[in-house]
C-alpha atoms as a PDB file:
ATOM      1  CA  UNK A   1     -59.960  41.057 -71.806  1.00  0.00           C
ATOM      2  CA  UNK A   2     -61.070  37.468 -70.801  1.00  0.00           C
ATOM      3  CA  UNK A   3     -59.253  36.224 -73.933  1.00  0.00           C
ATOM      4  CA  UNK A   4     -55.837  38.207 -72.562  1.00  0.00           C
ATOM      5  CA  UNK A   5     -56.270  36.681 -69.119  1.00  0.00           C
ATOM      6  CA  UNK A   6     -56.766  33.178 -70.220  1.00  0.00           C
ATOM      7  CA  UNK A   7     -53.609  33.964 -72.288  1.00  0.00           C
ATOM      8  CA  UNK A   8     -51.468  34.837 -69.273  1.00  0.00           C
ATOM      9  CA  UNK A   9     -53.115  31.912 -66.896  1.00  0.00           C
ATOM     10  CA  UNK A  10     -52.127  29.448 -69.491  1.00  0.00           C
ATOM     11  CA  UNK A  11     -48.681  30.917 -69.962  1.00  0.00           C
ATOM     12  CA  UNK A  12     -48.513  30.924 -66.070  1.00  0.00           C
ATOM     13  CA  UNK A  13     -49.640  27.256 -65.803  1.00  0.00           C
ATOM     14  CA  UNK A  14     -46.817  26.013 -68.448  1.00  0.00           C
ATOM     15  CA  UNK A  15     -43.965  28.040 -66.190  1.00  0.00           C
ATOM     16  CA  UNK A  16     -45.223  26.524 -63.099  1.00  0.00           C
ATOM     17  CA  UNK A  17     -45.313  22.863 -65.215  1.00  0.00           C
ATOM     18  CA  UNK A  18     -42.133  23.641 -66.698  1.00  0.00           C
ATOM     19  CA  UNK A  19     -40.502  24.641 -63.566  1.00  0.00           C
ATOM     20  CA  UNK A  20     -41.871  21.529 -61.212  1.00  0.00           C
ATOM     21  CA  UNK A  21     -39.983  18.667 -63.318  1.00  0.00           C
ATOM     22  CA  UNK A  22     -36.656  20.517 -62.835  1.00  0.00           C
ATOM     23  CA  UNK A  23     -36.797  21.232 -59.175  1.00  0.00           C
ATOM     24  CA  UNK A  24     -37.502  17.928 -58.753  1.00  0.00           C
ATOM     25  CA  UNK A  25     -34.905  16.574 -61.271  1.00  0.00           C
ATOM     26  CA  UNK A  26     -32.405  18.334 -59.105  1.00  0.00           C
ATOM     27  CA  UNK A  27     -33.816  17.027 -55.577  1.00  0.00           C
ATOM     28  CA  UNK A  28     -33.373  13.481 -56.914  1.00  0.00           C
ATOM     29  CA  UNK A  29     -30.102  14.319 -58.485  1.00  0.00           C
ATOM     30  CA  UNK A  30     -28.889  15.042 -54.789  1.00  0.00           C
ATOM     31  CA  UNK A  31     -30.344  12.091 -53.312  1.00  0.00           C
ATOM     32  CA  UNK A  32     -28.838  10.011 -55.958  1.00  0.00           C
ATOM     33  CA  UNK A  33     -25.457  11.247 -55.369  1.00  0.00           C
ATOM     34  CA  UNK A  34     -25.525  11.229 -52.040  1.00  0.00           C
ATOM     35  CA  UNK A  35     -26.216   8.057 -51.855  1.00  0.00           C
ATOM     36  CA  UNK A  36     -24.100   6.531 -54.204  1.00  0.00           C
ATOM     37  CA  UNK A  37     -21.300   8.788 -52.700  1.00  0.00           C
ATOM     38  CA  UNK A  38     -22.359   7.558 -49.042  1.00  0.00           C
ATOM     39  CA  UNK A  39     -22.396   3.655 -50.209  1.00  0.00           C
ATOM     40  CA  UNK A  40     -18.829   4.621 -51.570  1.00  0.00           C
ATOM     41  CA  UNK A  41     -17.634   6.094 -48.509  1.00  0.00           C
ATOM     42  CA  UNK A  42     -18.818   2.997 -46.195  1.00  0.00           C
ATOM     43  CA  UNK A  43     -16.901   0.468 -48.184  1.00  0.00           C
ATOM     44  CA  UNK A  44     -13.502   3.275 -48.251  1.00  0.00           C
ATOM     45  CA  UNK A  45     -14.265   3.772 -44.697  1.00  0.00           C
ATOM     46  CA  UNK A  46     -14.402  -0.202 -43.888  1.00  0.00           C
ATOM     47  CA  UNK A  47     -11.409  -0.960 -46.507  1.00  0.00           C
ATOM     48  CA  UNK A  48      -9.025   1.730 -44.406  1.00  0.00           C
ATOM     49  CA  UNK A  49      -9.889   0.161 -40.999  1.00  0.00           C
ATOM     50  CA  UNK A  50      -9.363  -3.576 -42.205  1.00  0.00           C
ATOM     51  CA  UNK A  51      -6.255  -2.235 -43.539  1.00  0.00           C
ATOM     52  CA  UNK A  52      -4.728  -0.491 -40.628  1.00  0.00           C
ATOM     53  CA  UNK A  53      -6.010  -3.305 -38.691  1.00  0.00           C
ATOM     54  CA  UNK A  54      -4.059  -6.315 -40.470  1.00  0.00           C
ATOM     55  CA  UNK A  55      -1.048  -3.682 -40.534  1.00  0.00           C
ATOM     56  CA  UNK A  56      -1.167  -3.459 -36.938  1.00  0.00           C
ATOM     57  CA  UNK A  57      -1.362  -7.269 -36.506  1.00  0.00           C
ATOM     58  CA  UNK A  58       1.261  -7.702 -38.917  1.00  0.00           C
ATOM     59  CA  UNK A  59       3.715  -5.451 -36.654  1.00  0.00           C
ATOM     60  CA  UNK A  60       3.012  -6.464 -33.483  1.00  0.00           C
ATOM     61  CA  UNK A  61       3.258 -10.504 -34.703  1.00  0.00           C
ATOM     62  CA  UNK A  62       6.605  -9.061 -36.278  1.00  0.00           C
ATOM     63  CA  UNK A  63       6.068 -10.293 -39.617  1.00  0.00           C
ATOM     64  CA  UNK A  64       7.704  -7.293 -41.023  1.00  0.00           C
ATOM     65  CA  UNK A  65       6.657  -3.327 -41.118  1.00  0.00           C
ATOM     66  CA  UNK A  66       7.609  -1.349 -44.156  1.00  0.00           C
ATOM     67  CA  UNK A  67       7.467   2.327 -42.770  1.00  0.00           C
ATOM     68  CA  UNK A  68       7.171   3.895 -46.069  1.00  0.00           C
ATOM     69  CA  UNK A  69       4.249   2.855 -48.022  1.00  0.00           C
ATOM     70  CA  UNK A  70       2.070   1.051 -45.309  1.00  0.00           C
ATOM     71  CA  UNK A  71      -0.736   2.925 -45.934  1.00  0.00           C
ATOM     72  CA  UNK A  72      -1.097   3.409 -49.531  1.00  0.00           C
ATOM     73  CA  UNK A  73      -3.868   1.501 -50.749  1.00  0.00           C
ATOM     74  CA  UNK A  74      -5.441   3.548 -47.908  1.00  0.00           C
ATOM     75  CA  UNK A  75      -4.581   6.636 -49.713  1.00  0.00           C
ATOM     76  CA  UNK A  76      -5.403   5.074 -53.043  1.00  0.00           C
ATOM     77  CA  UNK A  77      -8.857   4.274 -51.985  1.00  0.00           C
ATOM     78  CA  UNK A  78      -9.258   8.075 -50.595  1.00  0.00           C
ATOM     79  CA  UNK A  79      -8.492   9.225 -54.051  1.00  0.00           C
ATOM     80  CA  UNK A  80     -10.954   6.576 -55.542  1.00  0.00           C
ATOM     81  CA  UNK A  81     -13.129   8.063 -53.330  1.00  0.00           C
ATOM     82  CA  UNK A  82     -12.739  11.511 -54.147  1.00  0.00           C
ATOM     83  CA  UNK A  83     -12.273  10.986 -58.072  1.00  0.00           C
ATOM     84  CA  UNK A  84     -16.131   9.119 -57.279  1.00  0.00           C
ATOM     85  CA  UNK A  85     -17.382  12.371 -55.589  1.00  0.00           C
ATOM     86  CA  UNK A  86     -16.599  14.349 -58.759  1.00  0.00           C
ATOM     87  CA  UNK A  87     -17.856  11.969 -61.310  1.00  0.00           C
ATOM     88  CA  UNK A  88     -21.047  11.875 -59.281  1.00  0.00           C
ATOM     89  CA  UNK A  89     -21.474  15.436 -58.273  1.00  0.00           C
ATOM     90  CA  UNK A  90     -20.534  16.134 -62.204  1.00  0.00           C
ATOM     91  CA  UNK A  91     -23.064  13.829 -63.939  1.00  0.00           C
ATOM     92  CA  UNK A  92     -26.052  14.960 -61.579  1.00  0.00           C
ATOM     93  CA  UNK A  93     -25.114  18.468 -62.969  1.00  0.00           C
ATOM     94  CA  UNK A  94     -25.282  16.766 -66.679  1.00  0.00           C
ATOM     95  CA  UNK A  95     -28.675  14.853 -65.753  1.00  0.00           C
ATOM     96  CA  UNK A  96     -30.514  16.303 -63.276  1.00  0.00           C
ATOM     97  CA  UNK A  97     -29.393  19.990 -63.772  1.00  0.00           C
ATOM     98  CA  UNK A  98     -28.160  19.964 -60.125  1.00  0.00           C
ATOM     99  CA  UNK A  99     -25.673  22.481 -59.047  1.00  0.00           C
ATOM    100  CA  UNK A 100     -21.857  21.354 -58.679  1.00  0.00           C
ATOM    101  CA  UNK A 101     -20.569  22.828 -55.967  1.00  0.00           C
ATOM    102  CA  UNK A 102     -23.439  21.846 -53.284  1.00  0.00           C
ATOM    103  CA  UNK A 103     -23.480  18.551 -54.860  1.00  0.00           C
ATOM    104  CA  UNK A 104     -20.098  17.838 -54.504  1.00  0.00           C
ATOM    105  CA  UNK A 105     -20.316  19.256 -51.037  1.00  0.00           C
ATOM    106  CA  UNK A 106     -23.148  17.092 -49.868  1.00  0.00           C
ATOM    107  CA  UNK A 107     -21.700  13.733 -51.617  1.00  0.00           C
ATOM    108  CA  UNK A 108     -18.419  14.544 -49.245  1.00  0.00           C
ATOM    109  CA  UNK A 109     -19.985  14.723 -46.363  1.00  0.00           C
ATOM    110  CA  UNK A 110     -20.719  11.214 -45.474  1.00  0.00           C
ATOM    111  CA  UNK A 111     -16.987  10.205 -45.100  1.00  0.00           C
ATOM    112  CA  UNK A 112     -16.375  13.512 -43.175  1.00  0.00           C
ATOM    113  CA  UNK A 113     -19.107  12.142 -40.764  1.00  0.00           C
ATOM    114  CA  UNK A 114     -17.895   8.526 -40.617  1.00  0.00           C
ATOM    115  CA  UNK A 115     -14.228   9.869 -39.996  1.00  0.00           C
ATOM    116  CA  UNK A 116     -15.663  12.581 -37.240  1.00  0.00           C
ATOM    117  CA  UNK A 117     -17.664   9.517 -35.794  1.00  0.00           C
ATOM    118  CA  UNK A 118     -14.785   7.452 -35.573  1.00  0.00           C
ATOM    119  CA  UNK A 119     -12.635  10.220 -33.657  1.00  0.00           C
ATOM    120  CA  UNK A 120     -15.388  10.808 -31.310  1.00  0.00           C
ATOM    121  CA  UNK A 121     -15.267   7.247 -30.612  1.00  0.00           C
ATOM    122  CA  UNK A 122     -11.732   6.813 -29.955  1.00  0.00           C
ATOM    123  CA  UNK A 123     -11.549   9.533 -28.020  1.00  0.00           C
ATOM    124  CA  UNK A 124     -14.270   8.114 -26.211  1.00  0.00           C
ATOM    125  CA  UNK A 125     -12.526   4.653 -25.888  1.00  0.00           C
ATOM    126  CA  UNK A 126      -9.208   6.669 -24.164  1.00  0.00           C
ATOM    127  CA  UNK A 127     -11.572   8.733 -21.507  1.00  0.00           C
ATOM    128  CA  UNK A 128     -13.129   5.127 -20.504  1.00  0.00           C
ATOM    129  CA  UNK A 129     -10.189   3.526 -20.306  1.00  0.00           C
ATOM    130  CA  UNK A 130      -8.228   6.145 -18.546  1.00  0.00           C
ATOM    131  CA  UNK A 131     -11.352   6.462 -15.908  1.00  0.00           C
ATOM    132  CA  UNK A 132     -11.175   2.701 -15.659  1.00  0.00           C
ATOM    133  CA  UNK A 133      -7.534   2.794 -14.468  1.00  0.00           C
ATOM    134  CA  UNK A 134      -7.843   5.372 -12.132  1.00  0.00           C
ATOM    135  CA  UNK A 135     -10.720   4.107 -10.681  1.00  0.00           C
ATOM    136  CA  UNK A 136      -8.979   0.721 -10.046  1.00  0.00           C
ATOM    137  CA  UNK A 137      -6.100   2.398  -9.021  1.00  0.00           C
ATOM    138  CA  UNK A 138      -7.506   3.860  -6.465  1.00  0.00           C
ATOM    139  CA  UNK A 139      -9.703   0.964  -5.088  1.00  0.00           C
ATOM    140  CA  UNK A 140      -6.383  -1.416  -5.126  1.00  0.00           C
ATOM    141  CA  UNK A 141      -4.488   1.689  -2.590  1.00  0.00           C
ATOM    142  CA  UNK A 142      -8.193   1.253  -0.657  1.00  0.00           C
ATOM    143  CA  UNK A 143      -8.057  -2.502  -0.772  1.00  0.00           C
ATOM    144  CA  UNK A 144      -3.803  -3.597   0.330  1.00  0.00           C
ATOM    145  CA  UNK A 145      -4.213  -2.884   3.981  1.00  0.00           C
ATOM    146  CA  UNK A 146      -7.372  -5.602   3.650  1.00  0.00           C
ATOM    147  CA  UNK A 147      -5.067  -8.375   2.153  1.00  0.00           C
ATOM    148  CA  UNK A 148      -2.324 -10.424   3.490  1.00  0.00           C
ATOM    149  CA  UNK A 149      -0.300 -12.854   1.761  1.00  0.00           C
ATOM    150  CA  UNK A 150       0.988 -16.261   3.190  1.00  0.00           C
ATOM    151  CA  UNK A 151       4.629 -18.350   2.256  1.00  0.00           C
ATOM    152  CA  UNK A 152       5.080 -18.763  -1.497  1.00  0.00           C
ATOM    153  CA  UNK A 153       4.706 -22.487  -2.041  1.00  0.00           C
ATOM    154  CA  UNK A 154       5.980 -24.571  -5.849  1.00  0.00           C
ATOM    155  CA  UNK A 155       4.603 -27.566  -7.364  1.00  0.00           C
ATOM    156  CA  UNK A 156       7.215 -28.351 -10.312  1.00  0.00           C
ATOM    157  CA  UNK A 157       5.379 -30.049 -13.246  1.00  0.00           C
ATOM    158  CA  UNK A 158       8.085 -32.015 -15.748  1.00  0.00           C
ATOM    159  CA  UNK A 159       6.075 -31.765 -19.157  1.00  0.00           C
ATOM    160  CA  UNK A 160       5.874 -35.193 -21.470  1.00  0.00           C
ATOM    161  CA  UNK A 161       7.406 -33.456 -24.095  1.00  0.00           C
ATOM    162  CA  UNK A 162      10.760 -32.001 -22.324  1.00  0.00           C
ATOM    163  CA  UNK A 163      10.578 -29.164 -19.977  1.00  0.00           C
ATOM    164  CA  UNK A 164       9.573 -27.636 -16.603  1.00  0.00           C
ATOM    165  CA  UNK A 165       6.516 -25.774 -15.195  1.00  0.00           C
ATOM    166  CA  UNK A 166       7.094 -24.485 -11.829  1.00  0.00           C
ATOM    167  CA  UNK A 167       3.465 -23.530 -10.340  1.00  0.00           C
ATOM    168  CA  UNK A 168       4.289 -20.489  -7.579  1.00  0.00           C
ATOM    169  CA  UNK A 169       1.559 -20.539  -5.385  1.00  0.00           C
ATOM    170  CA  UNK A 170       1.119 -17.882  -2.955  1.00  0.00           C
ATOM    171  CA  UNK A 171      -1.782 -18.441  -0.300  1.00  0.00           C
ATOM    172  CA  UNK A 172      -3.697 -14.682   0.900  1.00  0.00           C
ATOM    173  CA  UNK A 173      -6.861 -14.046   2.838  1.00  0.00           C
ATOM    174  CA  UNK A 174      -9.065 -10.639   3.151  1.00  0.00           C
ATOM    175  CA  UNK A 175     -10.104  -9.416   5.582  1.00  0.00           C
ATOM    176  CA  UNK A 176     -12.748  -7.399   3.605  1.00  0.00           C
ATOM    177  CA  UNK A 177     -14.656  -8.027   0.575  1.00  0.00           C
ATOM    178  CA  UNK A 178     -11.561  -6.681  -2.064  1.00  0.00           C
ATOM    179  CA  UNK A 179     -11.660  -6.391  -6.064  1.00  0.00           C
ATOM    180  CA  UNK A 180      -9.489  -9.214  -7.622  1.00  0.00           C
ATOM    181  CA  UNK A 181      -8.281  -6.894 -10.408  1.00  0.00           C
ATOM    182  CA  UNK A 182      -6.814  -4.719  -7.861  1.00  0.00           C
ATOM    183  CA  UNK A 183      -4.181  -7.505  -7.616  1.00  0.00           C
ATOM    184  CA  UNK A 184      -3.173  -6.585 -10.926  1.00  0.00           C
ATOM    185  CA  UNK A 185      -1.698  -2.640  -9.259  1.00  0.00           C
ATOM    186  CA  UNK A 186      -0.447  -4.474  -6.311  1.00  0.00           C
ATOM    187  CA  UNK A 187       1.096  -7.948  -6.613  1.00  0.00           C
ATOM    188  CA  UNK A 188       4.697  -8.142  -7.970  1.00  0.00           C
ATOM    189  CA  UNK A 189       7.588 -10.049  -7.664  1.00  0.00           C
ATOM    190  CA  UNK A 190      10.894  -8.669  -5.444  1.00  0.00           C
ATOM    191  CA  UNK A 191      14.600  -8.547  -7.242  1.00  0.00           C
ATOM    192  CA  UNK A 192      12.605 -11.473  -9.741  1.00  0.00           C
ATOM    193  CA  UNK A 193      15.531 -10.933 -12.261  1.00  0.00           C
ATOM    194  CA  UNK A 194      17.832 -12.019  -9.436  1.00  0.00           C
ATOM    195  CA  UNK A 195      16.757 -15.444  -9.096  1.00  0.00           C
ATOM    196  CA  UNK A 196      18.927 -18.487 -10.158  1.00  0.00           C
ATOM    197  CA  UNK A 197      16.525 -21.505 -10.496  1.00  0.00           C
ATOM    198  CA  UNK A 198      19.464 -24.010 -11.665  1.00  0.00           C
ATOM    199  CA  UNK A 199      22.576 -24.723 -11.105  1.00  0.00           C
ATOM    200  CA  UNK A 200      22.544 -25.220 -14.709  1.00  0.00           C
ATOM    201  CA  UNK A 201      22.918 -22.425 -16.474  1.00  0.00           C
ATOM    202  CA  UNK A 202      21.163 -23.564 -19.390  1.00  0.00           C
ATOM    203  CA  UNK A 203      17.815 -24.242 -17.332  1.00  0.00           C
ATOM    204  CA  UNK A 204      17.629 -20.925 -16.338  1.00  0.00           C
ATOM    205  CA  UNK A 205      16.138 -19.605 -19.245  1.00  0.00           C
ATOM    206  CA  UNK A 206      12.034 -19.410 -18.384  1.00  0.00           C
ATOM    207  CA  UNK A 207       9.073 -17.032 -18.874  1.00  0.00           C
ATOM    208  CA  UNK A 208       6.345 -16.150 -17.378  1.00  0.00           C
ATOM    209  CA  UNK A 209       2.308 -17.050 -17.687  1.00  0.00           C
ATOM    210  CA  UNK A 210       0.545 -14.869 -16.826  1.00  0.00           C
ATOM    211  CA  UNK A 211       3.078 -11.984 -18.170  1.00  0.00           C
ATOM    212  CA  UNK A 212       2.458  -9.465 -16.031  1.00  0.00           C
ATOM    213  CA  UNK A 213      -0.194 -10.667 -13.551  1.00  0.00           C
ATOM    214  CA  UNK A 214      -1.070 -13.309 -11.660  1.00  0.00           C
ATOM    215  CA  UNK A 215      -4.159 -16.244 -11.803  1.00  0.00           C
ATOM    216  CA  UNK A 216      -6.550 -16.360  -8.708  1.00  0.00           C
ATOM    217  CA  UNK A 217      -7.320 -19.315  -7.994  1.00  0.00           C
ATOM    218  CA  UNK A 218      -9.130 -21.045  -4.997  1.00  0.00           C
ATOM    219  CA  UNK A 219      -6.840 -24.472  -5.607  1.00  0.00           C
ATOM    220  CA  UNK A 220      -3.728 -25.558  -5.467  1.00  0.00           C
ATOM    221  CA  UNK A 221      -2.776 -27.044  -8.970  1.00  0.00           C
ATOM    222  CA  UNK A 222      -0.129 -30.036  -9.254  1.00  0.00           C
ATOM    223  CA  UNK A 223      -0.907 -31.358 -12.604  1.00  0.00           C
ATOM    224  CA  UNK A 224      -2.825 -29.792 -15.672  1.00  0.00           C
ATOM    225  CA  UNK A 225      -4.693 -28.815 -16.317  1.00  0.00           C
ATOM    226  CA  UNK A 226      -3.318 -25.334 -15.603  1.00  0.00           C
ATOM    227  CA  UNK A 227      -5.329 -22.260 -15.569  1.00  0.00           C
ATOM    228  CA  UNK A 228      -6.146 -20.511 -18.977  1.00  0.00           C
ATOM    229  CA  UNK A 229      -3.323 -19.269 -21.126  1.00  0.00           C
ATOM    230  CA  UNK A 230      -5.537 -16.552 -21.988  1.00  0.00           C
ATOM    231  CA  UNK A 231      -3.502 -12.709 -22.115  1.00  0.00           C
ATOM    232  CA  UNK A 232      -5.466 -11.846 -19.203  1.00  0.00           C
ATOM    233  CA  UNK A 233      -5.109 -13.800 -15.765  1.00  0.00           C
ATOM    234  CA  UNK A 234      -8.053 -15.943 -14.775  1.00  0.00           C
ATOM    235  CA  UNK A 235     -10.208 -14.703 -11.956  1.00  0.00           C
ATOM    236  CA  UNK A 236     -12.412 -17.137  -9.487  1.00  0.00           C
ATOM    237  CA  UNK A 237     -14.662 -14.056  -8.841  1.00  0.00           C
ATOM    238  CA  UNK A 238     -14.465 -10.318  -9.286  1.00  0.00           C
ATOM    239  CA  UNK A 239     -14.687 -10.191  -5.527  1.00  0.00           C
ATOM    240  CA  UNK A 240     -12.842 -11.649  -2.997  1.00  0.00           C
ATOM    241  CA  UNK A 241     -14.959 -12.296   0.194  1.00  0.00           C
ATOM    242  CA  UNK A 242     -12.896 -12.727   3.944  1.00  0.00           C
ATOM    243  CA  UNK A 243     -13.064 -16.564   5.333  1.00  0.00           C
ATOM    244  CA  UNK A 244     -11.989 -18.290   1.949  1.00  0.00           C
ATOM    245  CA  UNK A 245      -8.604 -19.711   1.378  1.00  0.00           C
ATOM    246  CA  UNK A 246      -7.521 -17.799  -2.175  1.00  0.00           C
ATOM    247  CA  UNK A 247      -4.026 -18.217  -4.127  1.00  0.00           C
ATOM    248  CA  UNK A 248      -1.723 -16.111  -6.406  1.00  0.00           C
ATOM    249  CA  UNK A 249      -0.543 -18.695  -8.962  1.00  0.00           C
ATOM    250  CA  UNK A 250       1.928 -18.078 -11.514  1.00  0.00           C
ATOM    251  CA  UNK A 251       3.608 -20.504 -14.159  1.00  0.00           C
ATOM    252  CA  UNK A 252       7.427 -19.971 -14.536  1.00  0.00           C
ATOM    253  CA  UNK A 253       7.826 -22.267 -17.425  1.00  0.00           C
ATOM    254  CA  UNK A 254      11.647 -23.940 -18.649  1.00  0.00           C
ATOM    255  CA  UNK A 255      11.215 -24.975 -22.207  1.00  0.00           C
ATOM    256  CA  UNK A 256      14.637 -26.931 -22.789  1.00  0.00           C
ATOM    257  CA  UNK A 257      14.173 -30.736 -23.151  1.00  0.00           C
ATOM    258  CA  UNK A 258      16.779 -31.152 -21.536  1.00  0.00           C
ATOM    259  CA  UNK A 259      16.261 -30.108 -17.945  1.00  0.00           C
ATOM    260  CA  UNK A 260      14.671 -32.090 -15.524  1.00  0.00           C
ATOM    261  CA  UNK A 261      13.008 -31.959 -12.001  1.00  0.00           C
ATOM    262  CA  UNK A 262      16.417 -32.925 -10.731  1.00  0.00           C
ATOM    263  CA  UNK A 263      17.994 -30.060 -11.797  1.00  0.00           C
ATOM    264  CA  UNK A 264      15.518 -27.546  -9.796  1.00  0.00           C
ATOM    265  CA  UNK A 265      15.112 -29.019  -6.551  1.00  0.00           C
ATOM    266  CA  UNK A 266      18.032 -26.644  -4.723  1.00  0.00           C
ATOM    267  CA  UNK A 267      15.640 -23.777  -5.259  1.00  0.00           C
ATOM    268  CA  UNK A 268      14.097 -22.296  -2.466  1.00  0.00           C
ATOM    269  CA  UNK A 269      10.314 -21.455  -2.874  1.00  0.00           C
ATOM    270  CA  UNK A 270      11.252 -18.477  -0.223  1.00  0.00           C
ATOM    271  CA  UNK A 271      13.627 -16.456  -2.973  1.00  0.00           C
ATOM    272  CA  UNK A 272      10.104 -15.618  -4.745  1.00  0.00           C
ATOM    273  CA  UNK A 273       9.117 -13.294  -2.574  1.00  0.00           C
ATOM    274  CA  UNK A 274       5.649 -11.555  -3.771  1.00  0.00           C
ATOM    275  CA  UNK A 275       4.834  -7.961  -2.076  1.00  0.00           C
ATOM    276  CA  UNK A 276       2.149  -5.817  -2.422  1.00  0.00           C
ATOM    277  CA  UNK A 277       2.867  -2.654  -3.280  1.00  0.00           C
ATOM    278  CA  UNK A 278       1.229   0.683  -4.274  1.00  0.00           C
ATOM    279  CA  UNK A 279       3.648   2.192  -6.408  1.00  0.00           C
ATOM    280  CA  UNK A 280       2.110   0.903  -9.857  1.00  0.00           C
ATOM    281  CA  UNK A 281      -1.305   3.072  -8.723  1.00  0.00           C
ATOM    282  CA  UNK A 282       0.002   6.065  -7.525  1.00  0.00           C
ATOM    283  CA  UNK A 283       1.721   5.975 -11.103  1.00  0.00           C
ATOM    284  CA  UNK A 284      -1.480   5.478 -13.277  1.00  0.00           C
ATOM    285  CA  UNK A 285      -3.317   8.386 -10.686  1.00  0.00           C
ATOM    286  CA  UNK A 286      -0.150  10.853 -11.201  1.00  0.00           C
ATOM    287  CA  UNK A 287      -0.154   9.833 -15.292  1.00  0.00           C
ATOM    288  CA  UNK A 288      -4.301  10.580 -14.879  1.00  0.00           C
ATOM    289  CA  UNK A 289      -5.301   6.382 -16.009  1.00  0.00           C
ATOM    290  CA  UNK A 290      -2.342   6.394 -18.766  1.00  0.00           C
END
């Protein structure tokens, strides 16, 4: 009897060391994959964004946008990717006596998670945006009856190099501590596409800096250096405090060479009339910030 139970101890001991290796051959086998397959998934992950990024510069700088086939190196790195995940999952199976189908499983998930992470954050993005536009739609409908604009005034700049900056300056005080950015609701030009600056028919061809906005600025400006060129309009402070002399400035710049101050000085200042009006807010509340 001893002899017999030594038998089956020793017999149980070589299961149990037989056994071990492999369920620990297979936990390693799923770390290994997953890791290689997450490594894999970063770089696709980081590849497709750079992608779609420089595509979306390339577009909007109008350099040309083929609509069929822009994205397929993005596609050809998600099969890469997925031709990766089987080769892994497939040679842990082979080494490490792991099971295919949870292996390939697990070495997918780290794109899904990357690509769920990214939606989440986009989404994200659009709710903060949206609640940033409605809540500065709102304050710029609290802040108009606080503001009041003076006479629109112009220094006209003649540039070295040919052409003609018109600086339209347009004094306000407040009568309240106000948000600049609510300018950016409420300020606007009247009938602006109405305007003849010239005479000259040629001179009349101008645009506008900032686009859609306008600089504030707490001096007048005659000579450059002008404000930042920037997209956005430059601010002298995020809030505008009552007893301080604050402008609207905008640059209406005429590229020809050919025009001169001469040819402008018939234009009345007084045909630029800037209003403040409400209708851009109550827009972005009804659209809910879009």
């Amino acid at each position: 009897m001893p002899d017999s139970l030594n038998i089956y101890a020793t017999d149980d001991s070589n299961q149990q060391a037989q056994t071990t290796p492999k369920v620990r051959n297979k936990k390693v086998g799923y770390i290994l994959g997953a890791t290689v397959s997450a490594v894999t998934a970063i770089l696709v992950f980081i590849f497709s964004m750079v992608f779609v990024q420089l595509q979306m510069v390339r577009c909007f700088m109008s350099l040309g946008c083929d609509d069929g086939g822009t994205t397929y190196p993005v596609w050809l790195a998600l099969a890469g990717y997925v031709l990766v995940v089987i080769v892994v999952a497939a040679s842990t199976r082979w080494i490490f006596t792991s099971r295919f189908g949870p292996a390939l499983l697990l070495n997918v998930a780290p794109l899904i998670a990357l690509i769920a992470v990214q939606i989440l954050l986009v989404q994200y993005r659009d709710y903060s945006h949206r609640s940033s536009r409605i809540s500065g739609a709102k304050t710029a409908i609290s802040d108009v009856s606080a503001i009041h604009l003076g006479d629109p005034f112009i220094k006209t700049v003649e540039l070295p190099h040919g052409g003609v900056v018109m600086l339209v300056h347009i004094p306000f005080t407040v009568t309240r501590t106000v948000q600049a950015h609510s300018f950016d609701f409420l300020a606007m030009f009247e009938n602006r596409n109405l305007q003849k600056f010239s005479p000259r028919h040629v001179c009349d061809d101008n645009f506008e800096r900032p686009d859609y906005v306008f600089h504030i600025v707490e001096r007048e400006y005659s000579e450059p250096p002008f404000p930042s060129y920037d997209s956005r309009s430059e601010v002298v402070s995020r809030q505008l405090i009552p007893g301080k002399q604050y402008y609207l400035l905008k640059e209406i710049h005429f590229e020809m060479s050919t025009c001169h101050l001469s040819d402008y000085q018939g234009f009345d200042p007084k045909e630029l009339r800037v209003i403040l009006s409400t209708s851009d807010a109550e827009q972005v509340l009804k659209e809910g910030g879009r």
